[in-house]
PDB file of N, CA and C in Angstrom:
ATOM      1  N   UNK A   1      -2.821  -1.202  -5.008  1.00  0.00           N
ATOM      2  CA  UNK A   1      -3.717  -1.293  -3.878  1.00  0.00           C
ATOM      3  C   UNK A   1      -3.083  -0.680  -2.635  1.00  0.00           C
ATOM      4  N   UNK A   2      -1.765  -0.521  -2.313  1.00  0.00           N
ATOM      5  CA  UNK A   2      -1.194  -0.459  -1.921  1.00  0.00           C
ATOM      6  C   UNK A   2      -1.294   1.733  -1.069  1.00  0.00           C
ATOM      7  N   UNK A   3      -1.175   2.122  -2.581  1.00  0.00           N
ATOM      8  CA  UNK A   3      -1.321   3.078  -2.206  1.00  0.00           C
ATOM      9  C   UNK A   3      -2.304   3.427  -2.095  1.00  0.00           C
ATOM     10  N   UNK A   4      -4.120   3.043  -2.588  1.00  0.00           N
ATOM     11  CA  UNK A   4      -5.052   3.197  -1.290  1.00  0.00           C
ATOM     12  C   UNK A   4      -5.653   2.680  -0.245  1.00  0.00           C
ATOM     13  N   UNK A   5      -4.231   2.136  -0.139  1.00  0.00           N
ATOM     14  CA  UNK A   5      -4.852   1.706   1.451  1.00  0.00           C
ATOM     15  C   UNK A   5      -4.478   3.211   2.197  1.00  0.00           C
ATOM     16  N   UNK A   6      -2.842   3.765   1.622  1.00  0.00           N
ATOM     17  CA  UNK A   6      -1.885   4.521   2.543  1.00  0.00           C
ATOM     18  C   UNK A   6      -3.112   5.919   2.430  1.00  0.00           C
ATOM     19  N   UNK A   7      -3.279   5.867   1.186  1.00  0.00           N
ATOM     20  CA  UNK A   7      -4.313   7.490   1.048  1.00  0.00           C
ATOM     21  C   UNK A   7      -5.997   7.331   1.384  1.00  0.00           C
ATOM     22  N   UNK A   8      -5.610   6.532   2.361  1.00  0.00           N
ATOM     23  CA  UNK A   8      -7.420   6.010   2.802  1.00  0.00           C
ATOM     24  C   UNK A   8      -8.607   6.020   1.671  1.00  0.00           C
ATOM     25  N   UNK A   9      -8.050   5.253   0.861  1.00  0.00           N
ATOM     26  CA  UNK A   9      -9.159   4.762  -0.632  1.00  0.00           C
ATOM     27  C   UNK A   9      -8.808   5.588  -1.603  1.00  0.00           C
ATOM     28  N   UNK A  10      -8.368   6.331  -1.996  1.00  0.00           N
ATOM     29  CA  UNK A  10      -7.674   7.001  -2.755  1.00  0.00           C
ATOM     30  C   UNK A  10      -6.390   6.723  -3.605  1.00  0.00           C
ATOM     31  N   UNK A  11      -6.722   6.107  -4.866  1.00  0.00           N
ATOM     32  CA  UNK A  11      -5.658   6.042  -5.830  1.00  0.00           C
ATOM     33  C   UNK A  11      -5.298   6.930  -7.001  1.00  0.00           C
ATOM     34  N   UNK A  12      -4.315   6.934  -6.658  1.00  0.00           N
ATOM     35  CA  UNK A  12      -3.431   8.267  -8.289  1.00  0.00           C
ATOM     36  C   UNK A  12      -3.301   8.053  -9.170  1.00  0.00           C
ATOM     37  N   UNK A  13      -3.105   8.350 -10.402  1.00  0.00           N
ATOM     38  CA  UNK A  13      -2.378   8.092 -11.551  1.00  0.00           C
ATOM     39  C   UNK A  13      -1.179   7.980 -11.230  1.00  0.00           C
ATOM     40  N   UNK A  14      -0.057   6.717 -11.319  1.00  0.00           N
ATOM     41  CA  UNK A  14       1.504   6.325 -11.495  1.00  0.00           C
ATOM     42  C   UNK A  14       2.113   7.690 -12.157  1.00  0.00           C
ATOM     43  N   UNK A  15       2.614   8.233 -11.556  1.00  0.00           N
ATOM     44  CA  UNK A  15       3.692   9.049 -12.052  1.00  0.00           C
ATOM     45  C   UNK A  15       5.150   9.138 -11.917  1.00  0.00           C
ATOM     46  N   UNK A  16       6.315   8.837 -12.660  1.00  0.00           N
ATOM     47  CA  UNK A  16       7.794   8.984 -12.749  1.00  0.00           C
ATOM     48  C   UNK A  16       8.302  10.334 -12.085  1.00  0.00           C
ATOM     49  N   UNK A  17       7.520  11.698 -12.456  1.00  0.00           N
ATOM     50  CA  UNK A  17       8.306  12.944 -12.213  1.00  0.00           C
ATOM     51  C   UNK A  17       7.233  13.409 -10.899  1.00  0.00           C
ATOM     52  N   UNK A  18       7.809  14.011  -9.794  1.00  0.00           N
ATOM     53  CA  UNK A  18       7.192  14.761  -9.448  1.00  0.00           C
ATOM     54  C   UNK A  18       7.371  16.174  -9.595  1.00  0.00           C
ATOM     55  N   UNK A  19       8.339  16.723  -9.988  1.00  0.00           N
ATOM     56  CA  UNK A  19       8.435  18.083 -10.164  1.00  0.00           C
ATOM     57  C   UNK A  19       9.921  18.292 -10.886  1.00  0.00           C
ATOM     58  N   UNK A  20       9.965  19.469 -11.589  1.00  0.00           N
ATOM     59  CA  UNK A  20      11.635  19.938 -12.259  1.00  0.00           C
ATOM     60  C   UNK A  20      12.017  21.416 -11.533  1.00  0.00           C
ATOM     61  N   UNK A  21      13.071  21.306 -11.085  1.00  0.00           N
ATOM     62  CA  UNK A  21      13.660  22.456 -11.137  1.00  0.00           C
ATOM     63  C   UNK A  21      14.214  22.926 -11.330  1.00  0.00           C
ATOM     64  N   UNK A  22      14.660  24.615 -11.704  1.00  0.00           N
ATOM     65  CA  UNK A  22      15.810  25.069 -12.307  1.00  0.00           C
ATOM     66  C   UNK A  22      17.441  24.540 -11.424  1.00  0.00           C
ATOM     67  N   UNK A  23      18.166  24.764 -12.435  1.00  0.00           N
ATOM     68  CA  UNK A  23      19.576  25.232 -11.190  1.00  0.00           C
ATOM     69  C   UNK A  23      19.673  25.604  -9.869  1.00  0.00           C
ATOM     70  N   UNK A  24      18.793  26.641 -10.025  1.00  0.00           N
ATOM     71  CA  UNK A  24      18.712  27.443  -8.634  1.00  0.00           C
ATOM     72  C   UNK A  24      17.925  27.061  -7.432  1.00  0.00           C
ATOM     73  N   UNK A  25      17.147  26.106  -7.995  1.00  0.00           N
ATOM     74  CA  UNK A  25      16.323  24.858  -7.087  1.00  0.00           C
ATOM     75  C   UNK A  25      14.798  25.312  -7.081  1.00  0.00           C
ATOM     76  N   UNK A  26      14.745  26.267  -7.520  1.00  0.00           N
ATOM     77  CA  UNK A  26      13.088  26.497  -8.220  1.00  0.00           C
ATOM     78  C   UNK A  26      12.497  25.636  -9.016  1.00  0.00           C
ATOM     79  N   UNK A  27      10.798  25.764  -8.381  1.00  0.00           N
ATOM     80  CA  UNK A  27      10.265  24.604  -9.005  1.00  0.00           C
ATOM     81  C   UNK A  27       9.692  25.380 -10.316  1.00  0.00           C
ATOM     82  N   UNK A  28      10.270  24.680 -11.430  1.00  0.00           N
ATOM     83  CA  UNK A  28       9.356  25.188 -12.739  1.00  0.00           C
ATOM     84  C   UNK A  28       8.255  24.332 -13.267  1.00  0.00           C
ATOM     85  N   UNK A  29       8.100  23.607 -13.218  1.00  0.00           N
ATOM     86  CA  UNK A  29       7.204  22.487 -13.184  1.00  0.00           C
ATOM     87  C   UNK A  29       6.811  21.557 -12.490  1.00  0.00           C
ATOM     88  N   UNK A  30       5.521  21.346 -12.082  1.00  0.00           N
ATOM     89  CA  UNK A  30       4.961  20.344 -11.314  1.00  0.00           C
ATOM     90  C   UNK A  30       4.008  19.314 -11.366  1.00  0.00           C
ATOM     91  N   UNK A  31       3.907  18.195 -11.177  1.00  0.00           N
ATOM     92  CA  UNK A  31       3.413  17.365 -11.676  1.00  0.00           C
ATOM     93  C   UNK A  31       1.787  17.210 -10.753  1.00  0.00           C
ATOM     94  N   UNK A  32       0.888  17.878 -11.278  1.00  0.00           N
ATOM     95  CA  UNK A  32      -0.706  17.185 -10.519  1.00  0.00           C
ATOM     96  C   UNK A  32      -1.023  15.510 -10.652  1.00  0.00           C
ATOM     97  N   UNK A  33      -1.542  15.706  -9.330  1.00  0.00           N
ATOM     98  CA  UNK A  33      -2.339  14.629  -8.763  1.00  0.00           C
ATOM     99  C   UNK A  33      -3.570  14.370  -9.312  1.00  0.00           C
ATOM    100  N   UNK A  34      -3.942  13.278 -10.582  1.00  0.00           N
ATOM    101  CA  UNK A  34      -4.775  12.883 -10.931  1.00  0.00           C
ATOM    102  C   UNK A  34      -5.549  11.726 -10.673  1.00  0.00           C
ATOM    103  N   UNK A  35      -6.415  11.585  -9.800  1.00  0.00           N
ATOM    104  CA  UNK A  35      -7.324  10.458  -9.537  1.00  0.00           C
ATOM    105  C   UNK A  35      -7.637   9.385 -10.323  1.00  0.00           C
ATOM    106  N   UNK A  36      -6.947   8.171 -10.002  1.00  0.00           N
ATOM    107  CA  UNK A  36      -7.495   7.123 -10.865  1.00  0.00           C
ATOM    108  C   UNK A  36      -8.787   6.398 -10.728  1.00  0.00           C
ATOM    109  N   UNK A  37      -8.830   5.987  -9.276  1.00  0.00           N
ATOM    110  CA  UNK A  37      -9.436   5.006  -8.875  1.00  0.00           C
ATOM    111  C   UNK A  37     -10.160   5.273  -7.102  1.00  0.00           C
ATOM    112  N   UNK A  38     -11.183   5.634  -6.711  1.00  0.00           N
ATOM    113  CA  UNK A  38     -11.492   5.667  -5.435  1.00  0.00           C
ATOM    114  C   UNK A  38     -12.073   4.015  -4.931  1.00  0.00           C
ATOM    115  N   UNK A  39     -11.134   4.023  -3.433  1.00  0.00           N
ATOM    116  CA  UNK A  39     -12.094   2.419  -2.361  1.00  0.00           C
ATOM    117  C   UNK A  39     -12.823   3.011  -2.105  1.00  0.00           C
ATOM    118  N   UNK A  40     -14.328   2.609  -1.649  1.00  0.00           N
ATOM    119  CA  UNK A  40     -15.199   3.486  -0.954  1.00  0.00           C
ATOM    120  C   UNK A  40     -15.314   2.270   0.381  1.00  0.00           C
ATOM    121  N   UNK A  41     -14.614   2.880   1.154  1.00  0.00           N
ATOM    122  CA  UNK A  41     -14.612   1.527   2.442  1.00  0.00           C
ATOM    123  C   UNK A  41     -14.820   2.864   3.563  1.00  0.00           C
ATOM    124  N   UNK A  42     -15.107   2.255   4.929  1.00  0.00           N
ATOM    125  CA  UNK A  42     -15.156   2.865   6.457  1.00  0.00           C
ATOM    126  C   UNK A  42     -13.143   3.292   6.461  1.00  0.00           C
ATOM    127  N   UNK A  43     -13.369   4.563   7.049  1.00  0.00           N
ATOM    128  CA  UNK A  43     -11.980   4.943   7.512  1.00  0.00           C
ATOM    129  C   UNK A  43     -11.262   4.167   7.623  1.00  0.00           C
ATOM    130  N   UNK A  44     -12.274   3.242   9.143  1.00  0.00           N
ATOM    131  CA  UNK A  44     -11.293   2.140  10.123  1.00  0.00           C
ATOM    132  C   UNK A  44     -10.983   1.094   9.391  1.00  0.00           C
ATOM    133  N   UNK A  45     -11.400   0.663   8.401  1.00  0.00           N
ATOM    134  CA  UNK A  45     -11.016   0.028   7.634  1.00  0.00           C
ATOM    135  C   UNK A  45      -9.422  -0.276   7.098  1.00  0.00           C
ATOM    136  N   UNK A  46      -9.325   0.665   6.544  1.00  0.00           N
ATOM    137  CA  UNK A  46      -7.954   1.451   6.265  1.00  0.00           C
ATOM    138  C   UNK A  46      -7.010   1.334   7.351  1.00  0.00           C
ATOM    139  N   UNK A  47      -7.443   1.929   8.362  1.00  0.00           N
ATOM    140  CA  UNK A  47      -6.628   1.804   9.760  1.00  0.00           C
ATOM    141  C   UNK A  47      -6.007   0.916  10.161  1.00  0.00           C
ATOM    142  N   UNK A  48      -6.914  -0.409  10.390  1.00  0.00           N
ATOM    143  CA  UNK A  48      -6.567  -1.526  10.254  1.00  0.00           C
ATOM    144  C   UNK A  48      -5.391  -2.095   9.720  1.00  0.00           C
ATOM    145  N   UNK A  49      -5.942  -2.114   8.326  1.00  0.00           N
ATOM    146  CA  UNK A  49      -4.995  -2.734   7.419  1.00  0.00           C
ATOM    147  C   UNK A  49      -3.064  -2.110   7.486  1.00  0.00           C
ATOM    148  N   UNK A  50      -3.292  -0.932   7.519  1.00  0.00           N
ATOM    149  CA  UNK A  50      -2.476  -0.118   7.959  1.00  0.00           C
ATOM    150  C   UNK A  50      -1.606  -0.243   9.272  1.00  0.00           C
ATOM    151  N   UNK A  51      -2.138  -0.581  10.512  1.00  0.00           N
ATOM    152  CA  UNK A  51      -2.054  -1.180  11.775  1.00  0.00           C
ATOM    153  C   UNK A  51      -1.392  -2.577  11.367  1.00  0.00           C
ATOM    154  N   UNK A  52      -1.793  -3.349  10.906  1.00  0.00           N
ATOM    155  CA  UNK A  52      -1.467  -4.650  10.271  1.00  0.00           C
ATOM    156  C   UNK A  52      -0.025  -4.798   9.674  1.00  0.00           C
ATOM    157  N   UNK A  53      -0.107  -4.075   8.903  1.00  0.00           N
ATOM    158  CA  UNK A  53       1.257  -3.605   7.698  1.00  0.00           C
ATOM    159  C   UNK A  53       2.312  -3.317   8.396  1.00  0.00           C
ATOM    160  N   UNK A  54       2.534  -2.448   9.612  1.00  0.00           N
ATOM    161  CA  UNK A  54       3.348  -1.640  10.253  1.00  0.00           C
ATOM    162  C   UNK A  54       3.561  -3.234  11.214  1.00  0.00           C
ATOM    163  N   UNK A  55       2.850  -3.582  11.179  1.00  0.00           N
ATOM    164  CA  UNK A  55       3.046  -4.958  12.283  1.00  0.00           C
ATOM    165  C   UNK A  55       3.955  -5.862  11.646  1.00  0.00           C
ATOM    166  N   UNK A  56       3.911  -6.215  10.669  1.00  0.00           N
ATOM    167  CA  UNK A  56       4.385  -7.510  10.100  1.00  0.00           C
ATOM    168  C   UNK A  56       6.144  -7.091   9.824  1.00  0.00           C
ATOM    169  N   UNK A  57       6.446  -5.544  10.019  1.00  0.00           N
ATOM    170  CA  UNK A  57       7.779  -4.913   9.757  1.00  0.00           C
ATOM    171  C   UNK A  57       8.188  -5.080  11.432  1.00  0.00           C
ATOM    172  N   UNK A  58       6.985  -4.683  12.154  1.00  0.00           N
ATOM    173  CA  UNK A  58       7.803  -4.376  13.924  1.00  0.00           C
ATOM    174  C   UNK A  58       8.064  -5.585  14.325  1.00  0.00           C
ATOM    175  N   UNK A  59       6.993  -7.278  14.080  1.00  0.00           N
ATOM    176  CA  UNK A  59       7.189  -8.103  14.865  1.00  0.00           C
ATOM    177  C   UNK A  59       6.977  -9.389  13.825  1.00  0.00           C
ATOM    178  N   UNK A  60       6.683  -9.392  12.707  1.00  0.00           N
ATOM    179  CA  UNK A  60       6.248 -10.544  12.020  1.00  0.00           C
ATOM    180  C   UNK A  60       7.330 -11.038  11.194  1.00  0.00           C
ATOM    181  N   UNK A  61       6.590 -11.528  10.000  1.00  0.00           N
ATOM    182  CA  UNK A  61       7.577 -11.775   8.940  1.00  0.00           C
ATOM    183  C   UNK A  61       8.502 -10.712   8.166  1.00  0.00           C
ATOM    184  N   UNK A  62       8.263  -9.461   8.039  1.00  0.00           N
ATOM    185  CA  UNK A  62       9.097  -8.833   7.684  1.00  0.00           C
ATOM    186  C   UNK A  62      10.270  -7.937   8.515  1.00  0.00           C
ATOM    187  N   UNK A  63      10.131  -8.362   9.683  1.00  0.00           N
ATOM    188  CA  UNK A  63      10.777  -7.963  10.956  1.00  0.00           C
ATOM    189  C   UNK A  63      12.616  -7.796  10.424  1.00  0.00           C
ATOM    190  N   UNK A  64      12.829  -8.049   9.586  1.00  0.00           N
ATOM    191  CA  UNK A  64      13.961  -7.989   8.863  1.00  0.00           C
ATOM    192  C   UNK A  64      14.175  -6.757   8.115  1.00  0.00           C
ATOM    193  N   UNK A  65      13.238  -5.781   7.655  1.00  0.00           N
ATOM    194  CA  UNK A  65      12.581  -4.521   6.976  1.00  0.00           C
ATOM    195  C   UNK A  65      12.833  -3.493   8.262  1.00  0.00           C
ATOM    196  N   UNK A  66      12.864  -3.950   9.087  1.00  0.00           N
ATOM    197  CA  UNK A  66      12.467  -3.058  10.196  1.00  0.00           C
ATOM    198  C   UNK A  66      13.494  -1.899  10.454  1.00  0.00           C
ATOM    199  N   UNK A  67      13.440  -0.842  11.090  1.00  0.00           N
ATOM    200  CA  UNK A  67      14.671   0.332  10.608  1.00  0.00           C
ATOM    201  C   UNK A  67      14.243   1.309  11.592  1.00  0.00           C
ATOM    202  N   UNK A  68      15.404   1.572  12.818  1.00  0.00           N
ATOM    203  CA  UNK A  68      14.769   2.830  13.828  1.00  0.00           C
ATOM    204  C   UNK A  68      15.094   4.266  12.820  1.00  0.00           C
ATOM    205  N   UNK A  69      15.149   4.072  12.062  1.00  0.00           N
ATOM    206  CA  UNK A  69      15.148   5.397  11.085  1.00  0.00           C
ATOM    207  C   UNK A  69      13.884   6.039  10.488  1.00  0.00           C
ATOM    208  N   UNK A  70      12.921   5.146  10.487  1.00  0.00           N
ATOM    209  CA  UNK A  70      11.605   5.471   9.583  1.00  0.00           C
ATOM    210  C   UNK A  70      10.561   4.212  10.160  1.00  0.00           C
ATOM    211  N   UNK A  71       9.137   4.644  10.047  1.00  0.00           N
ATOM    212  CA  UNK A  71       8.078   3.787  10.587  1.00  0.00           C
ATOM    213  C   UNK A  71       8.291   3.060   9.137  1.00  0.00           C
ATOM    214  N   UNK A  72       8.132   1.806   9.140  1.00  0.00           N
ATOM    215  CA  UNK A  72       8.173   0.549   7.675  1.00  0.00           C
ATOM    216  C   UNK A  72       7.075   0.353   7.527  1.00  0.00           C
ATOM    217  N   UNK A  73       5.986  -0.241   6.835  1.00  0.00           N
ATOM    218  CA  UNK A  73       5.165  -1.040   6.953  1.00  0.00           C
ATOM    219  C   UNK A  73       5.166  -2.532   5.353  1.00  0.00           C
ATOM    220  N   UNK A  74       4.971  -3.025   5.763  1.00  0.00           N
ATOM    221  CA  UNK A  74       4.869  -4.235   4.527  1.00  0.00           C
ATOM    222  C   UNK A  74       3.527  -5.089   4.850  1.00  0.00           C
ATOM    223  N   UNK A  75       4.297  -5.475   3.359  1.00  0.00           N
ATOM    224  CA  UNK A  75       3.071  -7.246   2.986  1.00  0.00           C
ATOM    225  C   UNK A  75       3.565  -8.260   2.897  1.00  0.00           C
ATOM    226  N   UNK A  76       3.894  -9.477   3.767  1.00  0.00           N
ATOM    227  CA  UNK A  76       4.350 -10.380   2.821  1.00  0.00           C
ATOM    228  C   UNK A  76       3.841 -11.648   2.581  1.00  0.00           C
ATOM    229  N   UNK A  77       4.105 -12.828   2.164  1.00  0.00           N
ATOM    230  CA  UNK A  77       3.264 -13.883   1.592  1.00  0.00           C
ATOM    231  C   UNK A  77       2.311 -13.822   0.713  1.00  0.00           C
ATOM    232  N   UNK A  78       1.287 -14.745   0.275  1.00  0.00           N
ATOM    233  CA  UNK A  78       0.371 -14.998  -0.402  1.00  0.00           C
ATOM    234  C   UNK A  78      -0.957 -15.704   0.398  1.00  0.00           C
ATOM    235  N   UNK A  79      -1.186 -14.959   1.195  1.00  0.00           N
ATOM    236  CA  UNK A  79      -2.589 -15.765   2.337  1.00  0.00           C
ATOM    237  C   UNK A  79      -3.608 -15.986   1.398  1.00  0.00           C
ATOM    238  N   UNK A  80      -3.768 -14.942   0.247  1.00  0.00           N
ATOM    239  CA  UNK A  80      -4.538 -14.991  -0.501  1.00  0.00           C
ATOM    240  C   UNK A  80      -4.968 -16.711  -1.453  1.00  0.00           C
ATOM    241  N   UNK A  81      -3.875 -16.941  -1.569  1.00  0.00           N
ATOM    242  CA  UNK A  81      -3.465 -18.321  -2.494  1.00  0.00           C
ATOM    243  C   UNK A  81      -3.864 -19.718  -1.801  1.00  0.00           C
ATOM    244  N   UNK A  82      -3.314 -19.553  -0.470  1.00  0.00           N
ATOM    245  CA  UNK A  82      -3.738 -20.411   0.619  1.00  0.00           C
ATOM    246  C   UNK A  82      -4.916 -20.545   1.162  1.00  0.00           C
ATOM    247  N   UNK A  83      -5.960 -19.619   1.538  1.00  0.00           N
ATOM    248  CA  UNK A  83      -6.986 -19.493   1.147  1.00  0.00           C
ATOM    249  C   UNK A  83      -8.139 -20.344   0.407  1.00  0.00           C
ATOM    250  N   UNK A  84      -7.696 -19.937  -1.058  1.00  0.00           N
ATOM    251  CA  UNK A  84      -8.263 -19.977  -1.936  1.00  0.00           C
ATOM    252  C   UNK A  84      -8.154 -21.841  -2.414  1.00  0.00           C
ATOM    253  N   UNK A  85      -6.894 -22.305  -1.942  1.00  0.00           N
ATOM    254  CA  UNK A  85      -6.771 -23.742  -2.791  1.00  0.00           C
ATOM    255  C   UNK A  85      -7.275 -24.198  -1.037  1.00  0.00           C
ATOM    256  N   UNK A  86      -7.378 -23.957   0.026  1.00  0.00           N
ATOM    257  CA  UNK A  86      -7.907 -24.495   1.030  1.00  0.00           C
ATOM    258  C   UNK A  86      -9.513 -24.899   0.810  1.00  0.00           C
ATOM    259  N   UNK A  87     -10.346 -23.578   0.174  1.00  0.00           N
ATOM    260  CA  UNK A  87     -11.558 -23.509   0.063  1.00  0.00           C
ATOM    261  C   UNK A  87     -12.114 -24.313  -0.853  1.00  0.00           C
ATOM    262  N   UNK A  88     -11.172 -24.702  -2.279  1.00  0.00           N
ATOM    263  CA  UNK A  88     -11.505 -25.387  -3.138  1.00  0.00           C
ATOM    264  C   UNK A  88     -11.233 -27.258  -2.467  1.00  0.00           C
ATOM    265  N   UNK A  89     -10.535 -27.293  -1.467  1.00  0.00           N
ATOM    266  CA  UNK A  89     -10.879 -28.788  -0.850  1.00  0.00           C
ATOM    267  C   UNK A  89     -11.553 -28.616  -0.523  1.00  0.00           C
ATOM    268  N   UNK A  90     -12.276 -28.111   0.441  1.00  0.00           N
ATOM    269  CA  UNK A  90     -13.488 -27.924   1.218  1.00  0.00           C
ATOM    270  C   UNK A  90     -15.109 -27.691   0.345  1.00  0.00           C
ATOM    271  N   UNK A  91     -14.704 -26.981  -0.165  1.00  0.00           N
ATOM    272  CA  UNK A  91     -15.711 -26.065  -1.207  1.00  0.00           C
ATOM    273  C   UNK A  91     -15.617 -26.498  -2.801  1.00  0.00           C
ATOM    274  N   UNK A  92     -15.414 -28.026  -3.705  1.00  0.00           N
ATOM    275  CA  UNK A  92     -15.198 -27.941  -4.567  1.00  0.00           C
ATOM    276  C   UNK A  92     -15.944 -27.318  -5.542  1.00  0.00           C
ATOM    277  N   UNK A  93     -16.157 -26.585  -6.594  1.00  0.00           N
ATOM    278  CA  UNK A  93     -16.036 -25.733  -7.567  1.00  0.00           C
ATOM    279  C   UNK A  93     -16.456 -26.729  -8.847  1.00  0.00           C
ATOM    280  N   UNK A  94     -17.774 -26.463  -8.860  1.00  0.00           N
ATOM    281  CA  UNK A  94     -18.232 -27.698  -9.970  1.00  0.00           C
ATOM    282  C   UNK A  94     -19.064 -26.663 -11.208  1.00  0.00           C
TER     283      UNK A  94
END
């Protein structure tokens, strides 16, 4: 999910190689980009989430990730989980 959020809904096929090259540092082979899976969401959507991610590295919980070398972005916890067993007190499931 991860990577379509980064390619604004756009997921790849997992690939190990991206390319071989000779000795000489020529590329002899290259590995295409095959479409697995499209999000069909609003741009800003994406943005967001993205905005979010980069947050939780600059000032949140992953503020430990954080690195003046490269923009970070992360995920961390399970809000999802919390959530979900919150709703089932509230909301039991019969």
């Amino acid at each position: 999910m991860v990577m379509g959020i980064i390619n604004d809904g756009v997921i790849y096929k997992p690939t190990l190689v991206k390319e071989v090259r000779d000795p000489n540092g020529r590329v002899i082979w290259k590995n295409k980009k095959v479409v697995y899976k499209v999000i069909k969401a609003p741009p800003e959507y994406f943005a967001i989430v993205k905005e979010a991610m980069k947050d939780v590295v600059r000032s949140g919980t992953g503020v430990l990730a954080n690195s003046p070398m490269a923009e970070i972005a992360g995920k961390t916890g399970t809000a999802q989980v919390a959530a979900i067993s919150a709703r089932r007190k509230t909301y039991p499931i019969i």
